[in-house]
PDB file of N, CA and C in Angstrom:
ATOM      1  N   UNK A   1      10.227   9.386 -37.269  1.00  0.00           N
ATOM      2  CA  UNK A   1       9.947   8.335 -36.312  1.00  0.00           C
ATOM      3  C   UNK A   1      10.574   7.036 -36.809  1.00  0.00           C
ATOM      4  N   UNK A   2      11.031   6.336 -35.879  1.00  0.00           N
ATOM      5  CA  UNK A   2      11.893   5.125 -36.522  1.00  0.00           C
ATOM      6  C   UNK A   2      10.858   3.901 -36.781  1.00  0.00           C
ATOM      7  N   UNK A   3      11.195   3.245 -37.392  1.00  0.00           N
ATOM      8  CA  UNK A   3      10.281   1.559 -37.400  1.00  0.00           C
ATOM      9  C   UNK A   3      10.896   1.178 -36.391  1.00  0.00           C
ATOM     10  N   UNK A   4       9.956   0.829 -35.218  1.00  0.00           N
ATOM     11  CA  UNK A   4      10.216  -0.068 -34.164  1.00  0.00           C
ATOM     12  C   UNK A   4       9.150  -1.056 -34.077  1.00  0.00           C
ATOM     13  N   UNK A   5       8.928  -2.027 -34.071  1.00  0.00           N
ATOM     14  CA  UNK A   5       7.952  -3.221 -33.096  1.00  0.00           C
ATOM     15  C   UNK A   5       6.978  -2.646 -32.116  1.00  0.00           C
ATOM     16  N   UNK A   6       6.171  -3.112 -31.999  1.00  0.00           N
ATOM     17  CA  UNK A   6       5.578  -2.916 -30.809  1.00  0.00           C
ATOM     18  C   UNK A   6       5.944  -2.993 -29.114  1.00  0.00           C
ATOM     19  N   UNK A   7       6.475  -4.390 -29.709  1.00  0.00           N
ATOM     20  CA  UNK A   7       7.081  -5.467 -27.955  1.00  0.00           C
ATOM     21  C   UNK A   7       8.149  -3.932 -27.623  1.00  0.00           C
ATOM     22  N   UNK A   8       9.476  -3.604 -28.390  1.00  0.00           N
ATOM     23  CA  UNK A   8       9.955  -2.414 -28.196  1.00  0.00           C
ATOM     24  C   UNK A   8       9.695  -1.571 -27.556  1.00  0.00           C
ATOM     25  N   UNK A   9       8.484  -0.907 -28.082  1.00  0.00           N
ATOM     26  CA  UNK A   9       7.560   0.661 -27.840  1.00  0.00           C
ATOM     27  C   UNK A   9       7.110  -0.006 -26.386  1.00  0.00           C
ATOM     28  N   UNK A  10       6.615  -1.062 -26.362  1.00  0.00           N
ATOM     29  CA  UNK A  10       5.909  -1.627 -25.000  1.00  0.00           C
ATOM     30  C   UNK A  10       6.995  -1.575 -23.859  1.00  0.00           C
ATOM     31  N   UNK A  11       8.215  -2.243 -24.086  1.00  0.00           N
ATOM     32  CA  UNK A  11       9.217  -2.545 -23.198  1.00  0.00           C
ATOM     33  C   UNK A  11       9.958  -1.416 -22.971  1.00  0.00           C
ATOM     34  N   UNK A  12       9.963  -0.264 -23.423  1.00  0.00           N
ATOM     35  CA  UNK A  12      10.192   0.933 -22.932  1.00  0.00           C
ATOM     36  C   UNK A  12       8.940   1.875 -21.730  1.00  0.00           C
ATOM     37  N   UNK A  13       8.100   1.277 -21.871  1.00  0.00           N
ATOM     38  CA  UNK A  13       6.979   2.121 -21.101  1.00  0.00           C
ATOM     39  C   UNK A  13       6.696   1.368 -19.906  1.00  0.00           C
ATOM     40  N   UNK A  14       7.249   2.224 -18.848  1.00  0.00           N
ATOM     41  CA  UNK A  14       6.418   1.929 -17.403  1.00  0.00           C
ATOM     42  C   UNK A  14       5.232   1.467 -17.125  1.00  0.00           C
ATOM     43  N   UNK A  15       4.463   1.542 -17.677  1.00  0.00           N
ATOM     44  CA  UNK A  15       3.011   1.291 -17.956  1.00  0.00           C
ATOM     45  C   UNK A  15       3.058  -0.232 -17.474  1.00  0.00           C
ATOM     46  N   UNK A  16       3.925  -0.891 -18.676  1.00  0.00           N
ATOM     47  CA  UNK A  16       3.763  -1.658 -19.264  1.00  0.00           C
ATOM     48  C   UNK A  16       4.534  -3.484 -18.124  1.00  0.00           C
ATOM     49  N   UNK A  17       4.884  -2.389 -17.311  1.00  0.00           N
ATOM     50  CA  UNK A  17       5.729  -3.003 -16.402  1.00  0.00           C
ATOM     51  C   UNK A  17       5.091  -3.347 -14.692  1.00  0.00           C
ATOM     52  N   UNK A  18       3.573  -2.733 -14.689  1.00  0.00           N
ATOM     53  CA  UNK A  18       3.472  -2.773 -13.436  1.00  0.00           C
ATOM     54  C   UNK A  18       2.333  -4.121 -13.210  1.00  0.00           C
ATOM     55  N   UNK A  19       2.476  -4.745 -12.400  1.00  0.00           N
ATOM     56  CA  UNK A  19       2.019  -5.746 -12.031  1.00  0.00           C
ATOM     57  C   UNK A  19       0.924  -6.100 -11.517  1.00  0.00           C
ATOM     58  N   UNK A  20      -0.651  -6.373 -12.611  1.00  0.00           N
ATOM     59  CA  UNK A  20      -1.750  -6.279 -12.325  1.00  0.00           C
ATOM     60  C   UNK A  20      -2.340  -7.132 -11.124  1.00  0.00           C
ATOM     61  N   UNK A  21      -1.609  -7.958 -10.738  1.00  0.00           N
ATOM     62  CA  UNK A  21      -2.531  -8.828  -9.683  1.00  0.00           C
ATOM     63  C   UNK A  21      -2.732  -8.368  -8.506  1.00  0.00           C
ATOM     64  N   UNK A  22      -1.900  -7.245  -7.923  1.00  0.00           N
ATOM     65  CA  UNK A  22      -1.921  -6.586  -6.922  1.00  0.00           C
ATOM     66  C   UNK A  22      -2.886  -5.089  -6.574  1.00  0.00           C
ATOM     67  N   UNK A  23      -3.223  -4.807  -8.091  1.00  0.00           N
ATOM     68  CA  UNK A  23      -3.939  -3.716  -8.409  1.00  0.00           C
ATOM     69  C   UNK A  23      -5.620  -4.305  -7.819  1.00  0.00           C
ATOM     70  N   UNK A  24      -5.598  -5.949  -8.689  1.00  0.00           N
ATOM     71  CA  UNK A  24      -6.739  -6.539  -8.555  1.00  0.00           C
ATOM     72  C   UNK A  24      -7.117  -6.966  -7.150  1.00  0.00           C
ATOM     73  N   UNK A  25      -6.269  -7.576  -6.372  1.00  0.00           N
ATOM     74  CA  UNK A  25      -6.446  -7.805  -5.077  1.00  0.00           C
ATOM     75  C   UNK A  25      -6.635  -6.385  -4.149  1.00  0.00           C
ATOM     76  N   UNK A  26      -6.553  -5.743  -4.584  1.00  0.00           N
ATOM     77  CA  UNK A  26      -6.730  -4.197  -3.736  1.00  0.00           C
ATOM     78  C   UNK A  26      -8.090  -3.922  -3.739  1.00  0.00           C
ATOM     79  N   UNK A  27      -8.338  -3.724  -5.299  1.00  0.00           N
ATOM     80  CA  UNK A  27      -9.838  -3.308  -5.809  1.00  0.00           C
ATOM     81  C   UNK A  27     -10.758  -4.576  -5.332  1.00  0.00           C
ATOM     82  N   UNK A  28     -10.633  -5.645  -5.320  1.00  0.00           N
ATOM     83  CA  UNK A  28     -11.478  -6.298  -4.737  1.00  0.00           C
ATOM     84  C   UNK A  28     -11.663  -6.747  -3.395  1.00  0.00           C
ATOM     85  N   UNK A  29     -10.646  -6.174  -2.744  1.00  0.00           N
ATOM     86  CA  UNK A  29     -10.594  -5.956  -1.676  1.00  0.00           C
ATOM     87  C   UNK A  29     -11.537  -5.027  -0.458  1.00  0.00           C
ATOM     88  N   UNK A  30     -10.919  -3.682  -1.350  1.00  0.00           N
ATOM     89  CA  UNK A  30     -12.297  -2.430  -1.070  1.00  0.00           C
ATOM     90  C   UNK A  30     -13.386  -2.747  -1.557  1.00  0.00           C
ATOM     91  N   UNK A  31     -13.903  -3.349  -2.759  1.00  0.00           N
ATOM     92  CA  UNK A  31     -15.016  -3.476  -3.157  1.00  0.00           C
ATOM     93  C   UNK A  31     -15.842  -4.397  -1.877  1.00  0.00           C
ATOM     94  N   UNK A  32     -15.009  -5.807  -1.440  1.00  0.00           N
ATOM     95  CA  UNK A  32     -15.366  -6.899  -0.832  1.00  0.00           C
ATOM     96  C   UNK A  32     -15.559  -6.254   1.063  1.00  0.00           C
ATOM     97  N   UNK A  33     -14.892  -5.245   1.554  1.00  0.00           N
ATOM     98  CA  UNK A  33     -15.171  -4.413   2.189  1.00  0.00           C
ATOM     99  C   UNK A  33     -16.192  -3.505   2.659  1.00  0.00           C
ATOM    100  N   UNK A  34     -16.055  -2.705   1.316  1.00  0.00           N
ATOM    101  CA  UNK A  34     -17.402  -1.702   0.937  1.00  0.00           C
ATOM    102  C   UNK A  34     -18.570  -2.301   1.174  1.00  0.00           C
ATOM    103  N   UNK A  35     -19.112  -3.498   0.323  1.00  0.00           N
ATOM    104  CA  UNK A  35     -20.374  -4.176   0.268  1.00  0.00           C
ATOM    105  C   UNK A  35     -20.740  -4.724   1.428  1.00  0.00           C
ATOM    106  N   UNK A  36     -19.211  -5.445   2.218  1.00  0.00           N
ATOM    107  CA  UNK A  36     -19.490  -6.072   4.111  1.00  0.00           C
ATOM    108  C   UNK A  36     -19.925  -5.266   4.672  1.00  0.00           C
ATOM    109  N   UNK A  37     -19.343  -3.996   4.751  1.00  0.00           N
ATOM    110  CA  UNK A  37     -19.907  -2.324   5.433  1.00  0.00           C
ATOM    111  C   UNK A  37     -21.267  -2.383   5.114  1.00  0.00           C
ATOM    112  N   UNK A  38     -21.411  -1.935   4.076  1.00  0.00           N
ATOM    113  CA  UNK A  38     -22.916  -1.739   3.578  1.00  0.00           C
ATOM    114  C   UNK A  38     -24.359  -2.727   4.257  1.00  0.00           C
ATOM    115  N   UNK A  39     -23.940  -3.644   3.960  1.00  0.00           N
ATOM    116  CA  UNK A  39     -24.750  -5.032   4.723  1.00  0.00           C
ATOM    117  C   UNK A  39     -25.017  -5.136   5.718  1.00  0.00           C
ATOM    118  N   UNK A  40     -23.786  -4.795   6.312  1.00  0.00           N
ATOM    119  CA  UNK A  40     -23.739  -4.568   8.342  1.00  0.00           C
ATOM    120  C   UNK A  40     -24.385  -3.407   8.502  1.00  0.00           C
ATOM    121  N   UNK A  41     -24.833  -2.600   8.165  1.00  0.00           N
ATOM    122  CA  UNK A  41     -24.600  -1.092   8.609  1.00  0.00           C
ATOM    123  C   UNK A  41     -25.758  -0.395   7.644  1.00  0.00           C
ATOM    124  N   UNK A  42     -26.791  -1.512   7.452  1.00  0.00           N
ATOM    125  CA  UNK A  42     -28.127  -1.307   6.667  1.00  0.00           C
ATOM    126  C   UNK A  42     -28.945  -0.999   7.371  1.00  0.00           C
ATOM    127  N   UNK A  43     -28.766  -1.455   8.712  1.00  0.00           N
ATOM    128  CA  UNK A  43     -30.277  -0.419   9.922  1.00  0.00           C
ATOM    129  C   UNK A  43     -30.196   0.718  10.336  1.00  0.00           C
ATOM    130  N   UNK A  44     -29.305   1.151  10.276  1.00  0.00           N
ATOM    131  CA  UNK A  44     -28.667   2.363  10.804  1.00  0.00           C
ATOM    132  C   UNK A  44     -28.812   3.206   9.876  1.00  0.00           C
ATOM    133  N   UNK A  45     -29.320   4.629   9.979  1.00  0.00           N
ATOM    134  CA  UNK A  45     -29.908   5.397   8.809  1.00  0.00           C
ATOM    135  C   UNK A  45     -29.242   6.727   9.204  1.00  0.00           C
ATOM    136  N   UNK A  46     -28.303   6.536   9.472  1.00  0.00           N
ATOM    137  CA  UNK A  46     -27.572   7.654   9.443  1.00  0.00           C
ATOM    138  C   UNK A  46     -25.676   7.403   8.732  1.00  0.00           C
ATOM    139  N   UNK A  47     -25.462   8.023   7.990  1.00  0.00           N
ATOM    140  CA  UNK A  47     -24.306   7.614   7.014  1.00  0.00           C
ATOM    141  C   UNK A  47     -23.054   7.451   7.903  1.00  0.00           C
ATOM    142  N   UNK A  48     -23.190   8.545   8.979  1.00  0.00           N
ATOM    143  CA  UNK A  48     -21.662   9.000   9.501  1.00  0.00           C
ATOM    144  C   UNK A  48     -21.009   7.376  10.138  1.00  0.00           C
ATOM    145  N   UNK A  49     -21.854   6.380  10.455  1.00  0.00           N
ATOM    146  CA  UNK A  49     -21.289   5.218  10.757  1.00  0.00           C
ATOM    147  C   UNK A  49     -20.618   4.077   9.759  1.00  0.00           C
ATOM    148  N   UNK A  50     -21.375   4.651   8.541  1.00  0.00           N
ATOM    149  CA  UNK A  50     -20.693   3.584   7.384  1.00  0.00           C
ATOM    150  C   UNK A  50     -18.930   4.271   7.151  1.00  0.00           C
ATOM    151  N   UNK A  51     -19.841   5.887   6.628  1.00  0.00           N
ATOM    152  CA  UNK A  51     -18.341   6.582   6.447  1.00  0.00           C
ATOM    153  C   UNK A  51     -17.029   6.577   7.224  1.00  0.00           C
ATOM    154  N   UNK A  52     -17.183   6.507   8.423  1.00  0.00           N
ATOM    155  CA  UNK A  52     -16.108   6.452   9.361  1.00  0.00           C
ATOM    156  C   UNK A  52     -15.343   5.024   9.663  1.00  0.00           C
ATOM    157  N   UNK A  53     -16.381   3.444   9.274  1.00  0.00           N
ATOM    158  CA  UNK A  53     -15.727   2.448   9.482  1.00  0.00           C
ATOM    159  C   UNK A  53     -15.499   2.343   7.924  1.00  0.00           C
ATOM    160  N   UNK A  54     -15.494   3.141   6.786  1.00  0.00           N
ATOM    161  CA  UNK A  54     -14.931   2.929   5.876  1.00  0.00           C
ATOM    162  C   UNK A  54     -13.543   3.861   5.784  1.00  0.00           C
ATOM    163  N   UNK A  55     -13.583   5.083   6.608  1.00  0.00           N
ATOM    164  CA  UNK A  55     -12.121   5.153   6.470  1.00  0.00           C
ATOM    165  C   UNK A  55     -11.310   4.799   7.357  1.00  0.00           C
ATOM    166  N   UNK A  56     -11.997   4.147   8.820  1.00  0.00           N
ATOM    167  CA  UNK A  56     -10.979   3.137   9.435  1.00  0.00           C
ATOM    168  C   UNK A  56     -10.036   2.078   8.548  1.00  0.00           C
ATOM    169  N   UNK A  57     -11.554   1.514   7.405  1.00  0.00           N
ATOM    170  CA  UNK A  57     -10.132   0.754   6.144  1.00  0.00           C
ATOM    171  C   UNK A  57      -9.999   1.300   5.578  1.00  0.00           C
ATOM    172  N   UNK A  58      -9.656   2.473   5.442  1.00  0.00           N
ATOM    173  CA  UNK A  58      -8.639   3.011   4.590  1.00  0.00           C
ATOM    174  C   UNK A  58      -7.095   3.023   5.338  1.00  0.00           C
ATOM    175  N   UNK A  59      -6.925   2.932   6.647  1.00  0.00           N
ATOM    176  CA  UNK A  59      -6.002   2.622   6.820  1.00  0.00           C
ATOM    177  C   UNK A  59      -5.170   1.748   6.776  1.00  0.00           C
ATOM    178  N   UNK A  60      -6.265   0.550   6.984  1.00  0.00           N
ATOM    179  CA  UNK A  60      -5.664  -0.749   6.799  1.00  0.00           C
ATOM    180  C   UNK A  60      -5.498  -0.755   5.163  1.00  0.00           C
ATOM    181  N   UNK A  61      -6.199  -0.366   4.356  1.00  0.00           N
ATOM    182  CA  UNK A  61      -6.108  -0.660   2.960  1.00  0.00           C
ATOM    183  C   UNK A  61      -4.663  -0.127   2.543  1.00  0.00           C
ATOM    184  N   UNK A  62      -4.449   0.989   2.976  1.00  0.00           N
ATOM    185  CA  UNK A  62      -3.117   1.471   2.885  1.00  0.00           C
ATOM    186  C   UNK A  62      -1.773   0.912   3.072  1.00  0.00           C
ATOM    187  N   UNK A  63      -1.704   0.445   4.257  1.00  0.00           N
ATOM    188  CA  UNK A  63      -0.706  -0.160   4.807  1.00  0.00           C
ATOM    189  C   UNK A  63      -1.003  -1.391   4.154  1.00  0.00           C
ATOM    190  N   UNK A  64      -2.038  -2.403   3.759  1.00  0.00           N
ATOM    191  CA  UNK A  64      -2.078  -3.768   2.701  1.00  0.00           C
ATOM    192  C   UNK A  64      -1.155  -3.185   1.494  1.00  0.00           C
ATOM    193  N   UNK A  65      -1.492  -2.373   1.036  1.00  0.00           N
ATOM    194  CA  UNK A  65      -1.185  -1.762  -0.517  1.00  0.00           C
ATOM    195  C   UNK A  65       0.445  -1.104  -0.681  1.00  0.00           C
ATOM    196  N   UNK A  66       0.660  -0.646   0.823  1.00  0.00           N
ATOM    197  CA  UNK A  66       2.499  -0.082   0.663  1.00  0.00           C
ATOM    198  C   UNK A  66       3.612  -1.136   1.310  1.00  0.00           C
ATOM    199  N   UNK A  67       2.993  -1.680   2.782  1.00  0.00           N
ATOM    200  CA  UNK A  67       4.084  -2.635   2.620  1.00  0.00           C
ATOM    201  C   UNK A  67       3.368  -3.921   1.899  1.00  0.00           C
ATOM    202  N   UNK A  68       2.820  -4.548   2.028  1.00  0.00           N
ATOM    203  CA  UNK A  68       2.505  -6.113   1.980  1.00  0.00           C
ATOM    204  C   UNK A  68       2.416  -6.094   0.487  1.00  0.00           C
ATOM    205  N   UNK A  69       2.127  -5.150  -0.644  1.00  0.00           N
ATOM    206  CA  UNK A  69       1.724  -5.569  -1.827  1.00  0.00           C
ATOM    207  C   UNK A  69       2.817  -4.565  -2.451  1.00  0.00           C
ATOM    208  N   UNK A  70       3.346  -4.021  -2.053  1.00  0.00           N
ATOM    209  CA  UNK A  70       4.292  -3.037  -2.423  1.00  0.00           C
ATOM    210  C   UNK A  70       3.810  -2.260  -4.155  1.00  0.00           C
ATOM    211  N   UNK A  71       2.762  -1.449  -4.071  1.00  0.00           N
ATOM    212  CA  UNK A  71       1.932  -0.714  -4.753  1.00  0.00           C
ATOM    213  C   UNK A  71       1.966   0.255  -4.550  1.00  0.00           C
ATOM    214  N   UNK A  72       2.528   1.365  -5.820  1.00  0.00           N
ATOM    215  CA  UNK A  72       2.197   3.006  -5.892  1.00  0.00           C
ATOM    216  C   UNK A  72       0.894   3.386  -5.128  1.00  0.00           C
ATOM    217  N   UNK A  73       1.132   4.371  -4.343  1.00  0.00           N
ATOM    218  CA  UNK A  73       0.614   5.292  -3.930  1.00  0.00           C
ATOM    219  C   UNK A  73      -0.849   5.687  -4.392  1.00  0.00           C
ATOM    220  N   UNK A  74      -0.900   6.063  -5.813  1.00  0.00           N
ATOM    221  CA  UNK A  74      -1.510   6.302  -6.871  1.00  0.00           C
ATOM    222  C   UNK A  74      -2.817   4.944  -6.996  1.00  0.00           C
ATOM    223  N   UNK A  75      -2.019   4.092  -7.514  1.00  0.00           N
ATOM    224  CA  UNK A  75      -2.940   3.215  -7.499  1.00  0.00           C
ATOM    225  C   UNK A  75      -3.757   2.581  -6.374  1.00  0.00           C
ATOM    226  N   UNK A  76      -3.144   3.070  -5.136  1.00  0.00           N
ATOM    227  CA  UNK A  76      -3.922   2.563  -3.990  1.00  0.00           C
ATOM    228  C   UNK A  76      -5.004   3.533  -3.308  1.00  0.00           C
ATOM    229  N   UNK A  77      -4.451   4.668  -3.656  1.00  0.00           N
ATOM    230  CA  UNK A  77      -5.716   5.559  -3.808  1.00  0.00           C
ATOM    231  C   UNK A  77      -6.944   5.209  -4.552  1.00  0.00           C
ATOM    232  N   UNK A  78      -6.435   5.403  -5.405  1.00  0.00           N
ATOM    233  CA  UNK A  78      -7.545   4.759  -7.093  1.00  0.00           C
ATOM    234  C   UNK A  78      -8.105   3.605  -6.570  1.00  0.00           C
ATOM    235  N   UNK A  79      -7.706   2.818  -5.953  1.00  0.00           N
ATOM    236  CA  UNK A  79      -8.630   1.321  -5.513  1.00  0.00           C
ATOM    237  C   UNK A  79      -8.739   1.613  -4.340  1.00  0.00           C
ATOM    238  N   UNK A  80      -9.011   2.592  -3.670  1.00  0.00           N
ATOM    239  CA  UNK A  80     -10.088   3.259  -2.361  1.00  0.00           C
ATOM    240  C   UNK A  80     -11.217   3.770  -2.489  1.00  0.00           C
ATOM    241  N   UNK A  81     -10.816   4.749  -3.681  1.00  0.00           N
ATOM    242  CA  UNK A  81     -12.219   5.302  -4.026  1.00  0.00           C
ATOM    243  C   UNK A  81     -13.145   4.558  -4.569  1.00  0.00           C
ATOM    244  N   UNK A  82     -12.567   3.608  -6.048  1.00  0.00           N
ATOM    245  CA  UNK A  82     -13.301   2.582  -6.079  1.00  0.00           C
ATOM    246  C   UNK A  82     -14.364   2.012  -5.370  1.00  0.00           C
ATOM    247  N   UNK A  83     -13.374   1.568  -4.519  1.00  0.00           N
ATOM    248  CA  UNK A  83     -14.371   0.850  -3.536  1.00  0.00           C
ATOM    249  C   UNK A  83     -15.095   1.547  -2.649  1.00  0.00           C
ATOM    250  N   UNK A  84     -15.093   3.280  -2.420  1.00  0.00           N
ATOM    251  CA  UNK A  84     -15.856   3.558  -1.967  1.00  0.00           C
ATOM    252  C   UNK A  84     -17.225   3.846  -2.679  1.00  0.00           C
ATOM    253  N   UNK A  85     -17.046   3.745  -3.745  1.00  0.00           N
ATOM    254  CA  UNK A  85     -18.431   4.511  -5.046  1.00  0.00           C
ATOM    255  C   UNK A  85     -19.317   2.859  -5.368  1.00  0.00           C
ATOM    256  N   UNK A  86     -18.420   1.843  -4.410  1.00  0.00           N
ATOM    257  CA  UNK A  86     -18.765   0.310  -4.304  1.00  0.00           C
ATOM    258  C   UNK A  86     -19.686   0.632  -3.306  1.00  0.00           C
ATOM    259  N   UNK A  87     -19.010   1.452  -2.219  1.00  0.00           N
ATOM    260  CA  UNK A  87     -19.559   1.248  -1.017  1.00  0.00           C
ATOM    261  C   UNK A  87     -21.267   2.576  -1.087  1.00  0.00           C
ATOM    262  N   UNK A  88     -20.926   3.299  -1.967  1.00  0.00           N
ATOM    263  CA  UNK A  88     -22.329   4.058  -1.605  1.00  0.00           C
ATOM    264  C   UNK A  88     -23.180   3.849  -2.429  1.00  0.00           C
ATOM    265  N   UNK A  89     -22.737   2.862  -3.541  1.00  0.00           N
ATOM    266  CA  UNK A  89     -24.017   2.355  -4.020  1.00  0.00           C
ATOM    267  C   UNK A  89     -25.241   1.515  -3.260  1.00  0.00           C
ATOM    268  N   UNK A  90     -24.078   0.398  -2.754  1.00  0.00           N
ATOM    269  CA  UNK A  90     -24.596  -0.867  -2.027  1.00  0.00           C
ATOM    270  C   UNK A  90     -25.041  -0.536  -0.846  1.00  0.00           C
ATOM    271  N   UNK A  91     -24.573   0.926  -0.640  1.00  0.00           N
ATOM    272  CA  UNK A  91     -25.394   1.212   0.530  1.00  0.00           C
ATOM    273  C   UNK A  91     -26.880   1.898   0.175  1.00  0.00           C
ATOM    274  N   UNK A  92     -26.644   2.766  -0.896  1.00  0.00           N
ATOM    275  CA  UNK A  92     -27.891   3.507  -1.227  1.00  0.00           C
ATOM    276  C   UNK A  92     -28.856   2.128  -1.475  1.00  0.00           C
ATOM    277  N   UNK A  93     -28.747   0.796  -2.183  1.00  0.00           N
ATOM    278  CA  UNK A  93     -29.513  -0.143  -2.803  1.00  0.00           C
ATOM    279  C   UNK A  93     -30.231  -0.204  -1.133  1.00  0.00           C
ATOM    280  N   UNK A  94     -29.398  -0.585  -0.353  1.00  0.00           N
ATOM    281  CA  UNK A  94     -29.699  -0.964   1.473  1.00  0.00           C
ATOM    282  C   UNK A  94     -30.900   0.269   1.767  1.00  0.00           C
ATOM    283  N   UNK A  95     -30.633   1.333   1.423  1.00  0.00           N
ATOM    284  CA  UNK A  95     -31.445   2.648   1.938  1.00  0.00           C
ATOM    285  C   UNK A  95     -33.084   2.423   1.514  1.00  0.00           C
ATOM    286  N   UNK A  96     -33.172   2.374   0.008  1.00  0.00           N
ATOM    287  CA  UNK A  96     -34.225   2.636  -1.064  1.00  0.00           C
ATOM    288  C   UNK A  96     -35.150   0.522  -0.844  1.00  0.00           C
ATOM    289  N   UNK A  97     -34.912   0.154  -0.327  1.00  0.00           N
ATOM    290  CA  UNK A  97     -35.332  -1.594  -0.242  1.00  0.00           C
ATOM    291  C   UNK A  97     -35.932  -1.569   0.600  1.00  0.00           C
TER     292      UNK A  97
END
């Protein structure tokens, strides 16, 4: 293995290159979503209405995340689910209160 630097080892890795603010505006996005859902949609005691206007944004979350923020695939998945495990908490807290 050669002696290299770190900055090196770093500046070779994709990783290392992708651009967190867009990751963050996603995830708090769905999260900031999820919890609006949840809130609205606290009298209603049946799930299939949260679930369905949460994957209505998933469409929109999608299309935010491929053109407008221009974000892998991958990661925009990953900050859906997120925000959905946002969304069935804050809903279960709504259920059990």
């Amino acid at each position: 293995m050669k002696n290299s630097s770190y900055d090196e080892v770093l500046s070779k890795n994709p990783i290392a290159h992708i651009d967190t603010i867009p990751l963050l505006l996603l995830f708090i996005a769905a999260a900031s979503v999820g919890s609006v859902l949840a809130w609205l949609l606290k009298d209603k005691y049946n799930a299939k209405y949260l679930i369905r206007a949460y994957l209505v944004y998933g469409i929109i979350h999608l299309f935010i995340g491929l053109v407008v923020l221009k974000v892998a695939l991958v990661f925009i998945i990953g900050s859906y689910l997120l925000g959905g495990i946002v969304t069935i908490f804050r809903s279960n807290h709504y259920f059990y209160s």
